[in-house]
C-alpha atoms as a PDB file:
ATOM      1  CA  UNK A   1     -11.208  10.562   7.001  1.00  0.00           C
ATOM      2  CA  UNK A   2     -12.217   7.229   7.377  1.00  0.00           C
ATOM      3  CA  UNK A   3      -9.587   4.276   6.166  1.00  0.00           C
ATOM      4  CA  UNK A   4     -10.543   0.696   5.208  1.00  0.00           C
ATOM      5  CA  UNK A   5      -8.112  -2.105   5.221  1.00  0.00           C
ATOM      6  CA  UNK A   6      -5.948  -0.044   7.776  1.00  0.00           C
ATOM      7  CA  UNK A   7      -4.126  -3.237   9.580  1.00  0.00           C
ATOM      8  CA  UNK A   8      -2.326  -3.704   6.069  1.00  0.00           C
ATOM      9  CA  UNK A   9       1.263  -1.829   4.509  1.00  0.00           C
ATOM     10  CA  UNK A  10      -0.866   0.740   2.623  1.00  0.00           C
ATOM     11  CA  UNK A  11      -3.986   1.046   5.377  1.00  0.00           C
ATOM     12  CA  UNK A  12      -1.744   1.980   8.275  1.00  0.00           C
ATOM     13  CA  UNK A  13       1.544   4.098   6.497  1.00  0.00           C
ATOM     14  CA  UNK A  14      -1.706   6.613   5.106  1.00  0.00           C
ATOM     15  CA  UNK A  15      -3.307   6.766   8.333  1.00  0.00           C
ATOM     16  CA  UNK A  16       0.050   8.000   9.872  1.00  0.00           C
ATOM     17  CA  UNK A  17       0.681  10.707   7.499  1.00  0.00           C
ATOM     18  CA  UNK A  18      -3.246  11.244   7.532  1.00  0.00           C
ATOM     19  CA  UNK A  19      -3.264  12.002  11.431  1.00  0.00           C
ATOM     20  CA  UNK A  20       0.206  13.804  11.088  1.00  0.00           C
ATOM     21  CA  UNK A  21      -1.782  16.904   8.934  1.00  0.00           C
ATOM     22  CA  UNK A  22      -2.819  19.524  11.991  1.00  0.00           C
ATOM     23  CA  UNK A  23      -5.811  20.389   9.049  1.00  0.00           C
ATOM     24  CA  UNK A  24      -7.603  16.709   9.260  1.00  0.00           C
ATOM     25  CA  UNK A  25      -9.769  16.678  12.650  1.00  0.00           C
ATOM     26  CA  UNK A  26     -10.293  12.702  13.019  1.00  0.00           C
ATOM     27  CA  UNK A  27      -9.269   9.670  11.097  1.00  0.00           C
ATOM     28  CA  UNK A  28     -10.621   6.678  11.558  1.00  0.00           C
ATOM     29  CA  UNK A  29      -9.025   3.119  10.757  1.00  0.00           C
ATOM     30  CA  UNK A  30     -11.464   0.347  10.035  1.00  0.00           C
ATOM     31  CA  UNK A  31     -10.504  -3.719   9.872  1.00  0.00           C
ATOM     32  CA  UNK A  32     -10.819  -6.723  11.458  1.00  0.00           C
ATOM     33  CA  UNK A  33      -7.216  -7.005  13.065  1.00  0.00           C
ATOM     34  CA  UNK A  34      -5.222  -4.898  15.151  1.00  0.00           C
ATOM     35  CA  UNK A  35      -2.785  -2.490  13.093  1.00  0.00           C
ATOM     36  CA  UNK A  36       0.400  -3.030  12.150  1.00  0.00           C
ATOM     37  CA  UNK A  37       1.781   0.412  12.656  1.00  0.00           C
ATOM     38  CA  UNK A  38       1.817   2.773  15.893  1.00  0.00           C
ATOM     39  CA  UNK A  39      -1.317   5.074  15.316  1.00  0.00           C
ATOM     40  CA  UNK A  40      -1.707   7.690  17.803  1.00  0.00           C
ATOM     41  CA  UNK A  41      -4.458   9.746  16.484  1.00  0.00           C
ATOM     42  CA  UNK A  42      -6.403   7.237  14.527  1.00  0.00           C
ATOM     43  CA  UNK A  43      -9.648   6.009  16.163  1.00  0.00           C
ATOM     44  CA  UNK A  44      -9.392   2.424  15.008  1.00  0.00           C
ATOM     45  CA  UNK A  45     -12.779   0.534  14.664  1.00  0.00           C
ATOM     46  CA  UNK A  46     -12.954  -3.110  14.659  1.00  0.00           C
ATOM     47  CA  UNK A  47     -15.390  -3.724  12.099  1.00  0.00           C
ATOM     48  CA  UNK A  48     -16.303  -6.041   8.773  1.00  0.00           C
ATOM     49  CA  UNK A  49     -16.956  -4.088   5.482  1.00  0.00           C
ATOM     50  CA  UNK A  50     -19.064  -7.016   4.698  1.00  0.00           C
ATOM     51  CA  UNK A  51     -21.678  -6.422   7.363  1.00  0.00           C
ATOM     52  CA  UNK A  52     -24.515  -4.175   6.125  1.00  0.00           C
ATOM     53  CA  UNK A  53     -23.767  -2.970   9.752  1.00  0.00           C
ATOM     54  CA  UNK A  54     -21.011  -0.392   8.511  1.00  0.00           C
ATOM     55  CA  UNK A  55     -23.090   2.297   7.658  1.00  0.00           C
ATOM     56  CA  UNK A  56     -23.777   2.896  11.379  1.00  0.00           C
ATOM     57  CA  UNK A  57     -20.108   3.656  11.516  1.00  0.00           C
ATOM     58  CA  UNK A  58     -20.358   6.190   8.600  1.00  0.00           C
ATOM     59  CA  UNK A  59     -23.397   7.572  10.117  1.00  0.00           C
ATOM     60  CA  UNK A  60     -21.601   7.774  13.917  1.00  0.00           C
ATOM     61  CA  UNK A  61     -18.526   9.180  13.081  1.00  0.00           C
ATOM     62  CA  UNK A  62     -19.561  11.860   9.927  1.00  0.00           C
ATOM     63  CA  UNK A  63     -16.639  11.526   8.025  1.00  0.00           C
ATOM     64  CA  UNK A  64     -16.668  13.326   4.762  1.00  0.00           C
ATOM     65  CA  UNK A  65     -13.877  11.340   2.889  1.00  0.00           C
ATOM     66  CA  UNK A  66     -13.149   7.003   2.631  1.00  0.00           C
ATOM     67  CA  UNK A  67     -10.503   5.856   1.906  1.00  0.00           C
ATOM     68  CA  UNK A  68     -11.438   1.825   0.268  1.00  0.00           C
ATOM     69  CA  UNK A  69      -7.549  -0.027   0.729  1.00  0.00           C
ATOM     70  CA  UNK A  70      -9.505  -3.158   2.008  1.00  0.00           C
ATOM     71  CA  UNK A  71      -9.136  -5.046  -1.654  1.00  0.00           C
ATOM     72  CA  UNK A  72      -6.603  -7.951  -1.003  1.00  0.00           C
ATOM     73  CA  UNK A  73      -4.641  -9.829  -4.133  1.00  0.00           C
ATOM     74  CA  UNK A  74      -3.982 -13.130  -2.017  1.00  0.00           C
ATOM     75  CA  UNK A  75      -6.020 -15.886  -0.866  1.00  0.00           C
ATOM     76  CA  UNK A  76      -4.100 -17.670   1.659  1.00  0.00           C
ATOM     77  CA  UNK A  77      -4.184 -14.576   3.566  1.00  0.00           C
ATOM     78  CA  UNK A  78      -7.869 -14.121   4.268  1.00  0.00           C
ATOM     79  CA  UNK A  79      -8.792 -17.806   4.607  1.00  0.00           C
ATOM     80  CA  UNK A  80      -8.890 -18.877   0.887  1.00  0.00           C
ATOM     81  CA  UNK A  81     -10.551 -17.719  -2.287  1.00  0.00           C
ATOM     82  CA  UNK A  82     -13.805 -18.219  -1.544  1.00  0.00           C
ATOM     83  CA  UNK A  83     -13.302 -15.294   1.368  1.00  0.00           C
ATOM     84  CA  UNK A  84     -10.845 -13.573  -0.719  1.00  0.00           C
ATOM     85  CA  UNK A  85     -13.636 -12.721  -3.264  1.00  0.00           C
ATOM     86  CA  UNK A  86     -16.450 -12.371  -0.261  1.00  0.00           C
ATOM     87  CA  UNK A  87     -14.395  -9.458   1.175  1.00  0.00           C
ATOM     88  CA  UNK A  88     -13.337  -8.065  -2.276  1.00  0.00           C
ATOM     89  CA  UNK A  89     -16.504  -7.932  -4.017  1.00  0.00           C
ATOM     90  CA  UNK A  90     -19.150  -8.285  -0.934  1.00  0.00           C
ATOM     91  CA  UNK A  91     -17.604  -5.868   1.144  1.00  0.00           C
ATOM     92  CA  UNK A  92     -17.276  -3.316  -1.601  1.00  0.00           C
ATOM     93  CA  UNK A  93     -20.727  -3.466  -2.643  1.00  0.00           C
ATOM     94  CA  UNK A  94     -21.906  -2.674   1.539  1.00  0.00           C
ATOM     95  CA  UNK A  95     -19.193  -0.431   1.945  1.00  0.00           C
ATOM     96  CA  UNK A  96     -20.987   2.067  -1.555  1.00  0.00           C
ATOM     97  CA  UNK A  97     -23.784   1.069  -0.095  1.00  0.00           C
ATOM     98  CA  UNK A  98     -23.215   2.633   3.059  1.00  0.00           C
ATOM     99  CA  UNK A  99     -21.640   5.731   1.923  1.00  0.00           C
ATOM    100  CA  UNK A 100     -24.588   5.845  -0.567  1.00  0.00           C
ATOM    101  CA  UNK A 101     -26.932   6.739   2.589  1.00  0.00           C
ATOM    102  CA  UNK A 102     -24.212   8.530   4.669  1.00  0.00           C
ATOM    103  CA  UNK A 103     -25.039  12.040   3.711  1.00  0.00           C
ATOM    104  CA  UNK A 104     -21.860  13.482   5.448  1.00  0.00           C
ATOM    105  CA  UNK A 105     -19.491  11.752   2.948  1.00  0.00           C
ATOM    106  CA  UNK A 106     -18.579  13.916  -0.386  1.00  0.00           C
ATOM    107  CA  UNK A 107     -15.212  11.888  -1.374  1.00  0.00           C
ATOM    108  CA  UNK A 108     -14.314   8.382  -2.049  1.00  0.00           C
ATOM    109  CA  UNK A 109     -10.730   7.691  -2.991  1.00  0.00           C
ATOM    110  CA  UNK A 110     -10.921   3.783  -3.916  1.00  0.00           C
ATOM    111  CA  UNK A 111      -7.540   1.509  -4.598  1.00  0.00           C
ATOM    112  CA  UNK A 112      -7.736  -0.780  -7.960  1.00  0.00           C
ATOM    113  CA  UNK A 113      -5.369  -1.977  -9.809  1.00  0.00           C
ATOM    114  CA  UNK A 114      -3.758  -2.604 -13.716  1.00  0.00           C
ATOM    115  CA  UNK A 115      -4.872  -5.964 -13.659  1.00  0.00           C
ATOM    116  CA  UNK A 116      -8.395  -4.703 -14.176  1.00  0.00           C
ATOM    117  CA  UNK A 117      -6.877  -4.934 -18.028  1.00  0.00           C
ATOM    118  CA  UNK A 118      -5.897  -8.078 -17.968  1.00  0.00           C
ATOM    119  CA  UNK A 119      -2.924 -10.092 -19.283  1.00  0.00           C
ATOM    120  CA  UNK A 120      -2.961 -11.820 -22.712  1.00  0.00           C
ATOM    121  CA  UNK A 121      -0.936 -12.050 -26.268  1.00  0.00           C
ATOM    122  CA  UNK A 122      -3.246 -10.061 -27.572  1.00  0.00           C
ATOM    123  CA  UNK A 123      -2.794  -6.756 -25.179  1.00  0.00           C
ATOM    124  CA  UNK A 124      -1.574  -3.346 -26.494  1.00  0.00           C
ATOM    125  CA  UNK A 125       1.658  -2.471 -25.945  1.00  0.00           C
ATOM    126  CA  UNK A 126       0.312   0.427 -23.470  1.00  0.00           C
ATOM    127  CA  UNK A 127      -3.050   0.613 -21.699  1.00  0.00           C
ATOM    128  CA  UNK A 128      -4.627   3.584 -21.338  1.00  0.00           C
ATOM    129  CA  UNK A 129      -7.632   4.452 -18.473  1.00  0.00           C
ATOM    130  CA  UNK A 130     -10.009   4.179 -21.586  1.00  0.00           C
ATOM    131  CA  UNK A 131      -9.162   1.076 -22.687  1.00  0.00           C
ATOM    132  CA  UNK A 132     -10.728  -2.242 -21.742  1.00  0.00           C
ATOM    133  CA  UNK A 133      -9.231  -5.647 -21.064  1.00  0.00           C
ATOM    134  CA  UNK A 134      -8.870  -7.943 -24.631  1.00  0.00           C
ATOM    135  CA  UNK A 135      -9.956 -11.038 -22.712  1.00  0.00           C
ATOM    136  CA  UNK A 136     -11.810  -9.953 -19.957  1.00  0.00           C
ATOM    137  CA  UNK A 137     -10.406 -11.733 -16.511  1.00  0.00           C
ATOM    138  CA  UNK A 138     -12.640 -14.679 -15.379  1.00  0.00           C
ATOM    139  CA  UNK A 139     -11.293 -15.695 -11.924  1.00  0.00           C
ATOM    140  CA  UNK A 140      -9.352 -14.702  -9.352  1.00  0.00           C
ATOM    141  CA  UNK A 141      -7.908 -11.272  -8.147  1.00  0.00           C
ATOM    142  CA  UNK A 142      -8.409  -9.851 -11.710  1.00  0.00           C
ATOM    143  CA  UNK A 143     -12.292 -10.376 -11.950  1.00  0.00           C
ATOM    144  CA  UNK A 144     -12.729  -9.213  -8.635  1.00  0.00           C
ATOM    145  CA  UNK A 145     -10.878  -5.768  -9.576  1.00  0.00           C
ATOM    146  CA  UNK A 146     -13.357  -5.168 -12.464  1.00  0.00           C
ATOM    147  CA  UNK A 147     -16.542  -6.498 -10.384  1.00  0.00           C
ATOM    148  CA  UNK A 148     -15.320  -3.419  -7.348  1.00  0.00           C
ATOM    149  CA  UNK A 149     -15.036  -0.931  -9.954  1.00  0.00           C
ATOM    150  CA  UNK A 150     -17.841  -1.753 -11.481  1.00  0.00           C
ATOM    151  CA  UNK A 151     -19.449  -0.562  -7.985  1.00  0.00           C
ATOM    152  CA  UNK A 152     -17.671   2.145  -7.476  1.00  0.00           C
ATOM    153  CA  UNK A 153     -19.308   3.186 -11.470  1.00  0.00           C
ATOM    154  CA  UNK A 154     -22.565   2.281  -9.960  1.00  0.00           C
ATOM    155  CA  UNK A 155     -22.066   4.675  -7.157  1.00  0.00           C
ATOM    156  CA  UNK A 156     -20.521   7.674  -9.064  1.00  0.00           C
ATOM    157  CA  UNK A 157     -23.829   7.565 -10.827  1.00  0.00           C
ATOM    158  CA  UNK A 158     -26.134   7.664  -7.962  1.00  0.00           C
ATOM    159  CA  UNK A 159     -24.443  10.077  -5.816  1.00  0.00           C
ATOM    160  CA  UNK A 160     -23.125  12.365  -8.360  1.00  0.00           C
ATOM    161  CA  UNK A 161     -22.115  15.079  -5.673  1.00  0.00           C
ATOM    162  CA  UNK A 162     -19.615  12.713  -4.317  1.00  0.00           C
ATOM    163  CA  UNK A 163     -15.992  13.222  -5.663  1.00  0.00           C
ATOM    164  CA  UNK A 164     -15.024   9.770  -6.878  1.00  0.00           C
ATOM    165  CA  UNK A 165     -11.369   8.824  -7.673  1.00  0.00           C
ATOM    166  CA  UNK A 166     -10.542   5.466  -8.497  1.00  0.00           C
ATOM    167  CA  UNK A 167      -6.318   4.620  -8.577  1.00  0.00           C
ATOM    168  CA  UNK A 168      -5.268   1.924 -10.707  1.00  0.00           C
ATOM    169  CA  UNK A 169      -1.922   0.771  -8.974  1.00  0.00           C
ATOM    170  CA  UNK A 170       0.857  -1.244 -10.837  1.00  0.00           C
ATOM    171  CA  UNK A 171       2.656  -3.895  -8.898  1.00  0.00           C
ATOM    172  CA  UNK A 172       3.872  -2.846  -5.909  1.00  0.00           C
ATOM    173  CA  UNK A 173       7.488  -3.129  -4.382  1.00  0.00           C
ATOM    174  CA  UNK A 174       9.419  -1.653  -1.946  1.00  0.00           C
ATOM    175  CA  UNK A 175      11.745  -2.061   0.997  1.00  0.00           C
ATOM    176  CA  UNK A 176       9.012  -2.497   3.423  1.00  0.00           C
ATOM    177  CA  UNK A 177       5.966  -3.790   1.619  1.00  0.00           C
ATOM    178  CA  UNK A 178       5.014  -7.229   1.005  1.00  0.00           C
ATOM    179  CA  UNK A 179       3.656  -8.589  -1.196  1.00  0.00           C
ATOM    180  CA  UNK A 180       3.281 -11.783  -4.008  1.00  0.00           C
ATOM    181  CA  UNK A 181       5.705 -10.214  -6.294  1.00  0.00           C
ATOM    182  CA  UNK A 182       8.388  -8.731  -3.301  1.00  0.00           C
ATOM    183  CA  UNK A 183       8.239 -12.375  -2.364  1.00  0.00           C
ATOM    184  CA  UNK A 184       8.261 -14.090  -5.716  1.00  0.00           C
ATOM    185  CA  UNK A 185      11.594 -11.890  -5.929  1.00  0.00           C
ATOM    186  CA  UNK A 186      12.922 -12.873  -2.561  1.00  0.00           C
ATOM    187  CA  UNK A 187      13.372 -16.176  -3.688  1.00  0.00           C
ATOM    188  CA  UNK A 188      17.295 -17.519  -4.247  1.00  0.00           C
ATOM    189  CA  UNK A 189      16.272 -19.199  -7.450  1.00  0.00           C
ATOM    190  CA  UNK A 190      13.260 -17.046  -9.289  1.00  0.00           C
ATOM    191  CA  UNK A 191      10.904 -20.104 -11.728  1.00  0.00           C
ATOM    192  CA  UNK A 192      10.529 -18.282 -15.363  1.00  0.00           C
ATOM    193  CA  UNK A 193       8.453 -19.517 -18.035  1.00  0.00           C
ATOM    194  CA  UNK A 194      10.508 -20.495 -20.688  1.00  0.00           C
ATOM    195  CA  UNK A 195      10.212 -19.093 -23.938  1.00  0.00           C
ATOM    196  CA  UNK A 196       8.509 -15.664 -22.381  1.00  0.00           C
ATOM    197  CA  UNK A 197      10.240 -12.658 -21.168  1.00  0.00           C
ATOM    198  CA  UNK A 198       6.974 -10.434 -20.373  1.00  0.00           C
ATOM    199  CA  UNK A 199       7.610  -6.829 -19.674  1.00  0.00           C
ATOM    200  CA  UNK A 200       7.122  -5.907 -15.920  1.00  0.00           C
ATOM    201  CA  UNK A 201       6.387  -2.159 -14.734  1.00  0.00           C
ATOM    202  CA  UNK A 202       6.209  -1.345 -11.263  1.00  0.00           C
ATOM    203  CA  UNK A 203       5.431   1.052  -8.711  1.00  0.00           C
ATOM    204  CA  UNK A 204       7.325   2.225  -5.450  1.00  0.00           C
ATOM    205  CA  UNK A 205       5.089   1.725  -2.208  1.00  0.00           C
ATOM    206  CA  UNK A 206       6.480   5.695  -1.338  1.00  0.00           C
ATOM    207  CA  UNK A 207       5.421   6.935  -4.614  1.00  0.00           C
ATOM    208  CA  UNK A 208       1.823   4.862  -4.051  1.00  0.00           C
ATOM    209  CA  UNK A 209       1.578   6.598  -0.560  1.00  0.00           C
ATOM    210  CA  UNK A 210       2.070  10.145  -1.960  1.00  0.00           C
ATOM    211  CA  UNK A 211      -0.484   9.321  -4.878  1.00  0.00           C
ATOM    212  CA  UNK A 212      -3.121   8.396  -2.191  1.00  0.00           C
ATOM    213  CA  UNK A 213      -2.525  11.175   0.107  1.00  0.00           C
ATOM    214  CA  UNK A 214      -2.785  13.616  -2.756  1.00  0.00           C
ATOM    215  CA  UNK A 215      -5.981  11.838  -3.534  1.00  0.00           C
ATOM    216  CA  UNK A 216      -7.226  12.610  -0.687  1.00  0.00           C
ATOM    217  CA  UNK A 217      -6.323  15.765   0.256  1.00  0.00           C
ATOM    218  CA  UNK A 218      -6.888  17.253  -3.063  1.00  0.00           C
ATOM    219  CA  UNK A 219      -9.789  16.927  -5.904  1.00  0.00           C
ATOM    220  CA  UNK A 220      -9.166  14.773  -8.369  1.00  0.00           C
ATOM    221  CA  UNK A 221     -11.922  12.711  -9.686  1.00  0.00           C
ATOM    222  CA  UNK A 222     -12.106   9.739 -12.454  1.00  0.00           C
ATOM    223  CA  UNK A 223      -9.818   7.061 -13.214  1.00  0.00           C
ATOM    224  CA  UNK A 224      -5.541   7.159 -12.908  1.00  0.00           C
ATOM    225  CA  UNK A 225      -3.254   4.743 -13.898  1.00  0.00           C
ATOM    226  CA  UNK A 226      -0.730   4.709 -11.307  1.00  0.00           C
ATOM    227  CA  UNK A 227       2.849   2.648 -12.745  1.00  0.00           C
ATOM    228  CA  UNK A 228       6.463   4.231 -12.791  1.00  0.00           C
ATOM    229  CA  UNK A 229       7.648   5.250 -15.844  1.00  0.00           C
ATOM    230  CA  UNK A 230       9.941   2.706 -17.879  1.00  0.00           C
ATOM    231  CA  UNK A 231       9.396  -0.817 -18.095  1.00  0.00           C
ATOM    232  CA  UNK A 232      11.436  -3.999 -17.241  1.00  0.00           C
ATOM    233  CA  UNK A 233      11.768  -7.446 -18.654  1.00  0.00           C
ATOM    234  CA  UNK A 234      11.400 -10.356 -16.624  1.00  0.00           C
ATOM    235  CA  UNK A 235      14.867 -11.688 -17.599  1.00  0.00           C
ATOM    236  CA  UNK A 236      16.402  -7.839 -16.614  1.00  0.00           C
ATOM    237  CA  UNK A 237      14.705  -7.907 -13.434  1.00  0.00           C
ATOM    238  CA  UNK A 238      16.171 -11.441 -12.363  1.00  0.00           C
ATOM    239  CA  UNK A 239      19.400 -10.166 -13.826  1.00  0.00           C
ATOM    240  CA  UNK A 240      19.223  -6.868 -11.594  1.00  0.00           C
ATOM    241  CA  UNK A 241      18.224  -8.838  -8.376  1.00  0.00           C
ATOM    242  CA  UNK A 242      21.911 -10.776  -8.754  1.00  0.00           C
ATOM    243  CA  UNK A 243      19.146 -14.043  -8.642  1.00  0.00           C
ATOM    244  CA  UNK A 244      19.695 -17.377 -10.624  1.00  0.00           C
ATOM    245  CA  UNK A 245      16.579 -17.923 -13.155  1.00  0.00           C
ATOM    246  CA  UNK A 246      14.840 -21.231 -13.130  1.00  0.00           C
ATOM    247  CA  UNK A 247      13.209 -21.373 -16.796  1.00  0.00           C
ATOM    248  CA  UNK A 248      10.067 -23.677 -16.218  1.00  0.00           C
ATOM    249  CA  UNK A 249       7.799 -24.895 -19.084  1.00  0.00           C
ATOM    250  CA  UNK A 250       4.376 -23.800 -19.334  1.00  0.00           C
ATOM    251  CA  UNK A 251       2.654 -27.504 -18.213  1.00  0.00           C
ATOM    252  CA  UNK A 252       4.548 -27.373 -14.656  1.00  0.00           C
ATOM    253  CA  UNK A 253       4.312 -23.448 -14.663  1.00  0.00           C
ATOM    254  CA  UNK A 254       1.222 -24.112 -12.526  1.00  0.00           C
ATOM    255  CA  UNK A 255       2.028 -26.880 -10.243  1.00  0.00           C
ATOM    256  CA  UNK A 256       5.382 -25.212  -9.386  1.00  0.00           C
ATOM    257  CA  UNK A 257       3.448 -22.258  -8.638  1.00  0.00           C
ATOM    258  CA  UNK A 258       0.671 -24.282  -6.177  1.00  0.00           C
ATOM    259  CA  UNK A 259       3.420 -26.138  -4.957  1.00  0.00           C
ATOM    260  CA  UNK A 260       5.177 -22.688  -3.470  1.00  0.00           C
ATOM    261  CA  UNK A 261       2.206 -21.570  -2.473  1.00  0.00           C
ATOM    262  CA  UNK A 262       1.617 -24.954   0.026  1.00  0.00           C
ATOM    263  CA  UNK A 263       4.909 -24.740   1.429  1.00  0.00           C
ATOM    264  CA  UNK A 264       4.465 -20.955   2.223  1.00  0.00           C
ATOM    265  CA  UNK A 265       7.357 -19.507  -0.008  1.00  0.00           C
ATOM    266  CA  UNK A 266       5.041 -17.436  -2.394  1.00  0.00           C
ATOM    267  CA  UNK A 267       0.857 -16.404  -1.988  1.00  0.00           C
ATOM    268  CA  UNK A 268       0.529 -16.771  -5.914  1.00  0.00           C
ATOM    269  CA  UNK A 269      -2.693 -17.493  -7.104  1.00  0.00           C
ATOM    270  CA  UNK A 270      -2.687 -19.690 -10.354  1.00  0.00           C
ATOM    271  CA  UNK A 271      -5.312 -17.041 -11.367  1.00  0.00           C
ATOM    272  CA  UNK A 272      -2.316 -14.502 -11.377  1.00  0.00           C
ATOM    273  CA  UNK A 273       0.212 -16.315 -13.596  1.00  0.00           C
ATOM    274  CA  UNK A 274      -0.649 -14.884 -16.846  1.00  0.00           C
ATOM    275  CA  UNK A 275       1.091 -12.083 -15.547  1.00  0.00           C
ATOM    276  CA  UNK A 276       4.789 -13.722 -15.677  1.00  0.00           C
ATOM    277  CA  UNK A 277       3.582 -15.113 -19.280  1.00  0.00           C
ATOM    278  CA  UNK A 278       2.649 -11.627 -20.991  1.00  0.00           C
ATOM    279  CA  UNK A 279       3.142  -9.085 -19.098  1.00  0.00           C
ATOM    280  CA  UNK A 280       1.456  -5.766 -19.070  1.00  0.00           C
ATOM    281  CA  UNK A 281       2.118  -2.267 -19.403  1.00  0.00           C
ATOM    282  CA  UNK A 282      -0.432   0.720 -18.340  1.00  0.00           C
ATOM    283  CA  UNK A 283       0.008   4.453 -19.980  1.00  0.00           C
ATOM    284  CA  UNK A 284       0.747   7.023 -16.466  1.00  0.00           C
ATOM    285  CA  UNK A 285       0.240  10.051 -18.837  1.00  0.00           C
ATOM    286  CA  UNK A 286      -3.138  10.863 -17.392  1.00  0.00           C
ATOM    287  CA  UNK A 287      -1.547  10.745 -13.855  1.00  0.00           C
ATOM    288  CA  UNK A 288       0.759  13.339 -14.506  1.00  0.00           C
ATOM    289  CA  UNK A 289      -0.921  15.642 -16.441  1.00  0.00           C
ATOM    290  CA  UNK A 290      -4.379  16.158 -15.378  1.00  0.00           C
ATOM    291  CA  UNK A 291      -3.576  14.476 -11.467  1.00  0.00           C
ATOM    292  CA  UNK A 292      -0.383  16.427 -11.458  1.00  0.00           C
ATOM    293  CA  UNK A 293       2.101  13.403 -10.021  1.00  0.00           C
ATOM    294  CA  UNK A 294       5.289  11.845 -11.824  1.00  0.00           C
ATOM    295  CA  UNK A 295       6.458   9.124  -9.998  1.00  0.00           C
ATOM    296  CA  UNK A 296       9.745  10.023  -8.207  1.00  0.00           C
ATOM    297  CA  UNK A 297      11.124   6.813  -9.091  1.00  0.00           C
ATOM    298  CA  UNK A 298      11.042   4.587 -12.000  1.00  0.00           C
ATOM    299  CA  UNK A 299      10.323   0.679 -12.504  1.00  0.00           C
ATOM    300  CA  UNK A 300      14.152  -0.039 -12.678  1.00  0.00           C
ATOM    301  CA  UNK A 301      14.953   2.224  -9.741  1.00  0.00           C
ATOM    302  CA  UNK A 302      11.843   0.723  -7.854  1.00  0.00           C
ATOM    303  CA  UNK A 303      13.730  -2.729  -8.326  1.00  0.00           C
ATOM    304  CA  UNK A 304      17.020  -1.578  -7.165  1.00  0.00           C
ATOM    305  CA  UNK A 305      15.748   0.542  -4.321  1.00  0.00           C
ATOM    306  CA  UNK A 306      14.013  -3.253  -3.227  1.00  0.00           C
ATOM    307  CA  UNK A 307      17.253  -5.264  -3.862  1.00  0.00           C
END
């Protein structure tokens, strides 16, 4: 097994039940930093998806399954948007391209995510893994999602005897996780648009772990939707958190937001803010009939489980 994006929450928490399994012979952790998590049996490889170079590292160590976690939602992180979408998109793109030649590999489990549908008034109530976005993103995290799967399509195509499964997360939260939205909700006084009350679904960061290890250690090809069942409003969730709502109107709803983001409180890109205006909702049907997974907890629990 070899793991991208393995210094991060997700990366490092599946390479220790990965190297836990007595079955699994070597798993490999690829980034550019230094994990974040004790790994005893992972052979960690300092190396940059982005480099056409990476294919030596298929070739070298034969792995038969990779694992793509190396798709990040916030600039600040990674240097700013401009790297943000070099690593999303670029490194993507070399890292198909390398398992496209590497003849040992016959799965690729790749992370997306819901916002690959977008976030408008004029959304569904559900999205199902057939549907398509009805304004297709143009910046930011959410064109980046549908530019990566787009390569991962590409792929499926030309190496049609690799096992392909692509996992459409919903937002994650969790005790341990961070992320924009566990730290949007860490705030004492959570900023609301007023005059919107967008439904919010979530997914646990255990019930994401147990989706990706059954991904890979089990054949399930095409396209899941992975959300908790139930849905949330915005004004429930702030309600649930025992937090004090700030309703902002829409012309500061974006300075407010760059504003938190300079002073370090909250990584959200303006790109992402159409989110807290309209929500969005994705059908997990498909995920637990043909993949075989319900998700042990649901959004509301996920929330209280994080407060």
């Amino acid at each position: 097994m070899l793991v991208t994006g393995v210094s991060r929450f997700l990366g490092g928490k599946l390479a220790q039940r990965l190297e836990a399994d007595p079955d699994i012979d070597l798993v490999v952790g690829v980034d550019l930093e230094e994990p974040e998590f004790d790994l005893e049996r992972t052979e960690f490889i300092r190396a940059d998806i982005r480099n056409p170079l990476i294919v030596k590292v298929l070739q070298t160590t034969e792995v038969d399954t990779v694992v793509h976690l190396n798709i990040v939602a916030t600039p600040t992180r990674v240097g700013g948007r401009p790297a943000m979408k070099e690593l999303n998109v670029i490194g993507t793109m070399q890292l198909f391209a390398a398992c496209q030649k590497a003849t040992s590999v016959r799965k690729v489990v790749m992370k997306s995510t819901t916002a690959v549908y977008g976030a408008s008034p004029r959304d569904p109530a559900v999205f199902t893994e057939g549907m398509g976005p009805r304004d297709v993103p143009r910046t930011g995290y959410a064109k980046d999602a549908v530019e990566v799967e787009q390569y991962a399509r590409d792929f499926g195509r030309r190496r049609r005897d690799v096992e392909l499964t692509v996992l459409r997360f919903a937002n994650f939260l969790g005790p341990d996780i961070e992320t924009t939205l566990t730290r949007y909700f860490s705030l004492p006084v959570i900023p609301t648009p007023a005059g919107y009350d967008p439904r919010i679904q979530l997914i646990h960061e255990d019930d994401a772990l147990e989706v990706l290890a059954r991904a890979v250690r089990e054949d399930h090809p095409g396209i899941y939707n992975v959300a908790a069942d139930g849905v949330l409003y915005l004004s429930q969730a702030v309600r649930t958190l025992g937090r004090l709502p700030l309703p902002v109107i829409l012309p500061l709803v974006v300075p407010l937001a760059m504003a938190l983001r300079r002073f370090g409180y909250v990584d959200f890109a303006t790109d992402q803010l159409q989110y807290l205006l309209y929500g969005r909702v994705a059908d997990n049907e498909r995920l637990a009939g043909r993949f075989g997974y319900r998700p042990r907890r649901t959004t509301r629990d996920t929330l209280v489980d994080f407060a």
